[in-house]
C-alpha atoms as a PDB file:
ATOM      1  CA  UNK A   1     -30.296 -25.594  65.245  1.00  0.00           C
ATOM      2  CA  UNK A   2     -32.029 -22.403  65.694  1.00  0.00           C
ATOM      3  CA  UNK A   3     -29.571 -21.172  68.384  1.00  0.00           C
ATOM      4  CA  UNK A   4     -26.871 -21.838  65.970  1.00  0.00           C
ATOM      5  CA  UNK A   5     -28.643 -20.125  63.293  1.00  0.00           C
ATOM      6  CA  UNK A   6     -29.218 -17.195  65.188  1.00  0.00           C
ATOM      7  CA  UNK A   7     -25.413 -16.836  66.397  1.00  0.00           C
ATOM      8  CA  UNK A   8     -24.247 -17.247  63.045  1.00  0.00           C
ATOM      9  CA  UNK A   9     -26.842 -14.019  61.596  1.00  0.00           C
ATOM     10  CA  UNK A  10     -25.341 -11.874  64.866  1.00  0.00           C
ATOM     11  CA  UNK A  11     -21.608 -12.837  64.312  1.00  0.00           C
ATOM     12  CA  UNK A  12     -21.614 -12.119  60.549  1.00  0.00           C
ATOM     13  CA  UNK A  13     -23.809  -8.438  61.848  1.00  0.00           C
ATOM     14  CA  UNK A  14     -20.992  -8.059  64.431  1.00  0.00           C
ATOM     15  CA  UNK A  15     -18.159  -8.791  61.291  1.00  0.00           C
ATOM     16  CA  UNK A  16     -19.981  -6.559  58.976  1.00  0.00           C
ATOM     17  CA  UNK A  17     -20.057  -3.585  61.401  1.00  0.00           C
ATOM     18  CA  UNK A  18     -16.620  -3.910  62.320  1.00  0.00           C
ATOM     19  CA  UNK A  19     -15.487  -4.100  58.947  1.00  0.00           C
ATOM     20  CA  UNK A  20     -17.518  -0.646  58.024  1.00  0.00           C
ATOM     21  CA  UNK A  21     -16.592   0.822  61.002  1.00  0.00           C
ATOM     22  CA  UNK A  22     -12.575   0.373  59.557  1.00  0.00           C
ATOM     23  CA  UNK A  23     -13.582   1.147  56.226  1.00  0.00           C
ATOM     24  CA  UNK A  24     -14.774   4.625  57.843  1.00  0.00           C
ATOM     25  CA  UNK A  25     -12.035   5.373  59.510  1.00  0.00           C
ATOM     26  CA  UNK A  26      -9.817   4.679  57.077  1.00  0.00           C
ATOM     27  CA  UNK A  27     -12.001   7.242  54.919  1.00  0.00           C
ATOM     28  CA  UNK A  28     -11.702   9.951  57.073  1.00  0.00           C
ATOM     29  CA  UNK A  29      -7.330   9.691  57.680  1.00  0.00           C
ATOM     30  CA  UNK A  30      -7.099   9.173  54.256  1.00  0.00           C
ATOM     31  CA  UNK A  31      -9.736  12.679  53.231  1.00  0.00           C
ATOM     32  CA  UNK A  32      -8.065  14.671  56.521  1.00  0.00           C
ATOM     33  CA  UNK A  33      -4.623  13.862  55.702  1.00  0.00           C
ATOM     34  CA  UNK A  34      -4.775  15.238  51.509  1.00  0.00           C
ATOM     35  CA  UNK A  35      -5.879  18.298  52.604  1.00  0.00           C
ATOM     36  CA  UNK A  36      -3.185  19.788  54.456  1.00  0.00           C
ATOM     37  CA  UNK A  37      -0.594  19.811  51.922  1.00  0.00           C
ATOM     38  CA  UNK A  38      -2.281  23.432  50.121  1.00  0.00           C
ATOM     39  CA  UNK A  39       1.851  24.928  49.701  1.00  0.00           C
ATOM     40  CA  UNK A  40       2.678  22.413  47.130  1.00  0.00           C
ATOM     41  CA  UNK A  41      -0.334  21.923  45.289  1.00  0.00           C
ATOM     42  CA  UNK A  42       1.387  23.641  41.969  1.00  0.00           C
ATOM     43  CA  UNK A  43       3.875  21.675  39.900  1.00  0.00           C
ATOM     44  CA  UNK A  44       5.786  24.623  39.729  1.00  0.00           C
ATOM     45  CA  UNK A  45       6.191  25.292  43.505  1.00  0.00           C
ATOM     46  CA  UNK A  46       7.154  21.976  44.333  1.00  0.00           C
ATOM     47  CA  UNK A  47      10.129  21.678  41.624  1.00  0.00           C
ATOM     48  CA  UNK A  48      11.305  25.193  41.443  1.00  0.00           C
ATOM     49  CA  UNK A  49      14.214  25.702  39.226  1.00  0.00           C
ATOM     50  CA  UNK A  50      17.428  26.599  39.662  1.00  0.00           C
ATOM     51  CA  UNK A  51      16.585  30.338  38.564  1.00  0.00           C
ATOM     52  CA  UNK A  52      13.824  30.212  41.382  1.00  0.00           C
ATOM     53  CA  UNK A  53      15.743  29.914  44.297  1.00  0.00           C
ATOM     54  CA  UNK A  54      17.377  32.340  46.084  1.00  0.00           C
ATOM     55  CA  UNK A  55      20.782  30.760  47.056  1.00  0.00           C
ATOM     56  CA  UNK A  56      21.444  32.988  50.467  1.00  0.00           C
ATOM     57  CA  UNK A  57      18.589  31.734  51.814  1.00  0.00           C
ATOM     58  CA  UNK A  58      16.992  28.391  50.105  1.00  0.00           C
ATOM     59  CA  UNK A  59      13.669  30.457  49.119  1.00  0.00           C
ATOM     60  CA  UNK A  60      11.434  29.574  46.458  1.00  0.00           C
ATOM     61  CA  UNK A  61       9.040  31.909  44.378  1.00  0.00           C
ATOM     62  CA  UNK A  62       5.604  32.098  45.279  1.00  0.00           C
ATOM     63  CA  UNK A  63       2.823  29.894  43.319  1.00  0.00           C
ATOM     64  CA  UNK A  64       1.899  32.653  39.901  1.00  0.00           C
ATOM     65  CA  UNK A  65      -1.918  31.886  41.471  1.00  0.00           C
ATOM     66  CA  UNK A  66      -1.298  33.500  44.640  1.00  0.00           C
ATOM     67  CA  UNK A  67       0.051  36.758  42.862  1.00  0.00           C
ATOM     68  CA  UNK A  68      -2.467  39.403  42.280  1.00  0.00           C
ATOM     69  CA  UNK A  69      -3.102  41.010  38.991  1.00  0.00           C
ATOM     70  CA  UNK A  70      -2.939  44.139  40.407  1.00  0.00           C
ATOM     71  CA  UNK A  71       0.598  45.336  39.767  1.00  0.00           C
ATOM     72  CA  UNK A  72       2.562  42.516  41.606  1.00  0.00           C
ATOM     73  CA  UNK A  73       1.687  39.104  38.780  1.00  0.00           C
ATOM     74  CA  UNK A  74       2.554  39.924  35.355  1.00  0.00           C
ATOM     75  CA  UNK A  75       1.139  43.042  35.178  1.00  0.00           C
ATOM     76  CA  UNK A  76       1.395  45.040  31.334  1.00  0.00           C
ATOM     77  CA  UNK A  77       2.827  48.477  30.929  1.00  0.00           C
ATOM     78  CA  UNK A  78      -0.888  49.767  30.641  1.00  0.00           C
ATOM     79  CA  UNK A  79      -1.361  48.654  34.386  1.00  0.00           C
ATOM     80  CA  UNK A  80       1.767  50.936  35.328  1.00  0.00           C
ATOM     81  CA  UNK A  81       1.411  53.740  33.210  1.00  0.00           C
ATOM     82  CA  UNK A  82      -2.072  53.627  34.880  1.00  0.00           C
ATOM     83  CA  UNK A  83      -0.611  53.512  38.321  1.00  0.00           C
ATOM     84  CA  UNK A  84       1.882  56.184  37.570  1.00  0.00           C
ATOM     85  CA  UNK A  85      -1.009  58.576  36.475  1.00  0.00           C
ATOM     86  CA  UNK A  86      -3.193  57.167  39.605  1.00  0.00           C
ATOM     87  CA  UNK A  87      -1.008  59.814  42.250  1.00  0.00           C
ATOM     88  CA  UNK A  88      -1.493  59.244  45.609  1.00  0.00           C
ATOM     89  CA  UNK A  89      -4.321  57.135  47.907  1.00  0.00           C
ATOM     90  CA  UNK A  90      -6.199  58.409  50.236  1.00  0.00           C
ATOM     91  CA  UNK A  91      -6.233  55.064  51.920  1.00  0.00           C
ATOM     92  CA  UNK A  92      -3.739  54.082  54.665  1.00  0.00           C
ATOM     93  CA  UNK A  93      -2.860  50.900  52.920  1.00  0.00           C
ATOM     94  CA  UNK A  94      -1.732  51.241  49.800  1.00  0.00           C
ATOM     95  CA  UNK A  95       1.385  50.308  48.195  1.00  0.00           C
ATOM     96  CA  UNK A  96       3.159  52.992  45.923  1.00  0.00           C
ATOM     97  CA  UNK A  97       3.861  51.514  42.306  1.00  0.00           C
ATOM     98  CA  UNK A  98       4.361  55.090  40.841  1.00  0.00           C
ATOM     99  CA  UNK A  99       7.353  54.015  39.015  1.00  0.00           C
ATOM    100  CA  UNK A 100       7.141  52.679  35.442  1.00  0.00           C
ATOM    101  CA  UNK A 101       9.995  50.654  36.081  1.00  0.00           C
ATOM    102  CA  UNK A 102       8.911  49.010  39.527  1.00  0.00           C
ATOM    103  CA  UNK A 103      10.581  45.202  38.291  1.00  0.00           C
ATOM    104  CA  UNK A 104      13.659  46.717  38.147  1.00  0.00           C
ATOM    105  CA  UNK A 105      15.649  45.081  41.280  1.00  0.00           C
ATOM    106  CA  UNK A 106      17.423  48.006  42.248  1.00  0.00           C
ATOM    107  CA  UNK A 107      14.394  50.240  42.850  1.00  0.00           C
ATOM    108  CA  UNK A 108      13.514  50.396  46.296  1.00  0.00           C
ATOM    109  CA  UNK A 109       9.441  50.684  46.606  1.00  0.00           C
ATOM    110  CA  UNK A 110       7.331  51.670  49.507  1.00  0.00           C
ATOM    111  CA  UNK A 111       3.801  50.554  50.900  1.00  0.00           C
ATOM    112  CA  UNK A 112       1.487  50.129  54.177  1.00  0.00           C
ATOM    113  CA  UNK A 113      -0.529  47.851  54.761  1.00  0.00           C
ATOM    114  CA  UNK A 114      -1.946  45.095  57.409  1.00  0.00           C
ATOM    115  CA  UNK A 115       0.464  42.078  58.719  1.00  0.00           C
ATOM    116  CA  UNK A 116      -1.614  38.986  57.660  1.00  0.00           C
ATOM    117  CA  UNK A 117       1.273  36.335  59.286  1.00  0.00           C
ATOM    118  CA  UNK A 118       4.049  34.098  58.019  1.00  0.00           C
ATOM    119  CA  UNK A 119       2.754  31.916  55.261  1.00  0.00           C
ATOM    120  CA  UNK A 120       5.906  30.041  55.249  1.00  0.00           C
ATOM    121  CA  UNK A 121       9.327  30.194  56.432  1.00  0.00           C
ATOM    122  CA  UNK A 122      10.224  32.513  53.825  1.00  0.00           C
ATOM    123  CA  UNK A 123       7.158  34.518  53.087  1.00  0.00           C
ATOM    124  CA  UNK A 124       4.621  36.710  54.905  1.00  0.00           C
ATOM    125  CA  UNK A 125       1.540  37.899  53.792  1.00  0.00           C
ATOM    126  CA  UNK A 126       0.489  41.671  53.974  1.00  0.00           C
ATOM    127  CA  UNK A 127      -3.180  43.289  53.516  1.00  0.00           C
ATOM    128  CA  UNK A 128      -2.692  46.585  50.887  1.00  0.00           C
ATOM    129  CA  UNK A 129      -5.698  48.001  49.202  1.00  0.00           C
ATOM    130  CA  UNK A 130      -5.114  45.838  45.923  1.00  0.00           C
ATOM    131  CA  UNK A 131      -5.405  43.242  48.390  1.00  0.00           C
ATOM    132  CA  UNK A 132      -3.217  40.405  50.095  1.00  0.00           C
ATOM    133  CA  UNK A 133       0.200  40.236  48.861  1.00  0.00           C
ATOM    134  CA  UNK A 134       3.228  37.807  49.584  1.00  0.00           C
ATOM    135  CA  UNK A 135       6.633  39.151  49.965  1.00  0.00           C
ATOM    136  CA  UNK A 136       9.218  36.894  50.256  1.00  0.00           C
ATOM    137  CA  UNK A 137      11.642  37.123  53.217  1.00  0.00           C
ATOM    138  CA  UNK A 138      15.711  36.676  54.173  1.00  0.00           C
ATOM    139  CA  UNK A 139      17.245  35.166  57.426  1.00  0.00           C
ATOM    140  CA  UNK A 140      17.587  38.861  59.142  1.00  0.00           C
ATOM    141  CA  UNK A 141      13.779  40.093  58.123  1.00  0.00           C
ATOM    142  CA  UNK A 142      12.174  36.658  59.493  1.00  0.00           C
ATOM    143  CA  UNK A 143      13.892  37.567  63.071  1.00  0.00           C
ATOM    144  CA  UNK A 144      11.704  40.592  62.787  1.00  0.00           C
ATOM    145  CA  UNK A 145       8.466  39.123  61.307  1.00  0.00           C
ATOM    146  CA  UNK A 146       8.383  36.677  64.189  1.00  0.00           C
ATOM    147  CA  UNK A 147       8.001  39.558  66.853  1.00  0.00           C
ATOM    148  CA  UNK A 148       5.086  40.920  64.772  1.00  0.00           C
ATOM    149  CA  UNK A 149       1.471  40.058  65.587  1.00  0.00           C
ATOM    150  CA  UNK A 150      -1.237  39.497  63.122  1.00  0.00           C
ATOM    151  CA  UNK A 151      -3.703  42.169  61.958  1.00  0.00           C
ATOM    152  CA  UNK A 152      -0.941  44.806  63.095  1.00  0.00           C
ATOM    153  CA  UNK A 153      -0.461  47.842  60.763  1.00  0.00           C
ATOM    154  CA  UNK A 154       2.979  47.959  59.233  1.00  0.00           C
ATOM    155  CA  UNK A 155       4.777  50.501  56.821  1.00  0.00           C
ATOM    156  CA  UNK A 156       7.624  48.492  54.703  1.00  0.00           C
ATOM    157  CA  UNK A 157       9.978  48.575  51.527  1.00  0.00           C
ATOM    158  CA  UNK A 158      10.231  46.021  48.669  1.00  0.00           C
ATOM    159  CA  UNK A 159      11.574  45.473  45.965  1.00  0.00           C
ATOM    160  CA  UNK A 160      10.447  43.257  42.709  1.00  0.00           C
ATOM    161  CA  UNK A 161      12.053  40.996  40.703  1.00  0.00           C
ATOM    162  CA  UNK A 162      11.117  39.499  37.910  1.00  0.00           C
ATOM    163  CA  UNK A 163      12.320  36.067  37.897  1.00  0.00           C
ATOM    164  CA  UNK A 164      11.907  33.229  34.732  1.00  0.00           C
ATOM    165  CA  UNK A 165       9.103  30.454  35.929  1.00  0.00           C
ATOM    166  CA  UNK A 166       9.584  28.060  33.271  1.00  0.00           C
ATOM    167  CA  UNK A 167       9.211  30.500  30.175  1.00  0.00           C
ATOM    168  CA  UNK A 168       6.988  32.453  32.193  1.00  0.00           C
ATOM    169  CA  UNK A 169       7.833  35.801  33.652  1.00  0.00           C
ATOM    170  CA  UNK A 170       6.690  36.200  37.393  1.00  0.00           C
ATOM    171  CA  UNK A 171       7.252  39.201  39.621  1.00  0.00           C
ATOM    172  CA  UNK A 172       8.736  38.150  43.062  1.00  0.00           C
ATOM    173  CA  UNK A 173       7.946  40.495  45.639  1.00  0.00           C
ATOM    174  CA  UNK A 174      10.673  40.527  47.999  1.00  0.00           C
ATOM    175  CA  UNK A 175      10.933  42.715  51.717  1.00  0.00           C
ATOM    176  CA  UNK A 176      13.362  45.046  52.158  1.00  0.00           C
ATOM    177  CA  UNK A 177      12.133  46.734  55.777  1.00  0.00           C
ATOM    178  CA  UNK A 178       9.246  46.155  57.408  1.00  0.00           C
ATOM    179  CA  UNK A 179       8.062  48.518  60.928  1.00  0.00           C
ATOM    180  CA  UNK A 180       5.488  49.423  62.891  1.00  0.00           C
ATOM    181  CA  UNK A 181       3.303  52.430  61.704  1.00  0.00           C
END
């Protein structure tokens, strides 16, 4: 009966490993596979309204979050007034928001700055010296995005709109030209 005994401990030690050993691995898909979603993690983002979209191309505004305070997020007239009295950088990458009226969408603004990448298929991502920015992209600019490499310096145009993000007004930043510098 002791040989018995003894199988019976080392099967239910063999049973109780497996099952841990599942119980792990299910841990780990279940922790790696949460994570990768980081583009829709606002509510906002992933049901954009009707207002949000641009209908030439299907693109959404970018999460309010991701916006800087800087002068492209809600900034207050203070902030551009301040700006406007600021003149010009000595730094290479700086954006000019010299205008008072910079969320008109007529105004055509200019900046330098570093090419971060593509943060979606609509946006990219450029280093100025108030800090990363996302500009949202048509059809015709992502052709030229995609021959860009990262960390290259870039001189480009915008424009800003001001769009409606559920009762909240949001500046959209959106690419007009971007080059080489």
């Amino acid at each position: 009966m002791t040989n018995q005994a003894a199988n019976s401990r080392r099967n239910a030690f063999r049973k109780a490993g497996i099952a841990a050993t599942i119980l792990l691995a299910a841990a780990l898909v279940t922790a790696c596979g949460s994570g990768n979603n980081t583009s829709t993690t606002n509510s906002n983002v992933a049901n954009p309204s009707a207002e949000d979209n641009d209908p030439a191309s299907g693109a959404t505004a970018p999460d309010p979050a991701d916006q800087t305070a800087n002068g492209s997020g809600g900034t207050s007239a203070s902030n551009d007034a301040a700006n406007a009295n600021a003149g010009t950088s000595d730094n290479d990458t700086s954006v000019n928001n010299s205008t008072a009226d910079s969320d008109a969408s007529g105004i055509v603004l200019e900046g330098t700055g570093t090419y971060t990448g593509q943060i979606d298929s609509h946006s990219v991502e450029i280093d100025t010296a108030e800090g990363p920015q996302a500009f949202q992209i048509d059809d015709k600019l992502a052709e030229v995005v995609s021959g860009l490499e990262m960390d290259a310096k870039v001189a480009f145009e915008y424009t800003e709109k001001e769009i409606d993000n559920g009762g909240e007004k949001v500046k959209q930043l959106w690419l007009a030209d971007i080059r080489l510098q």
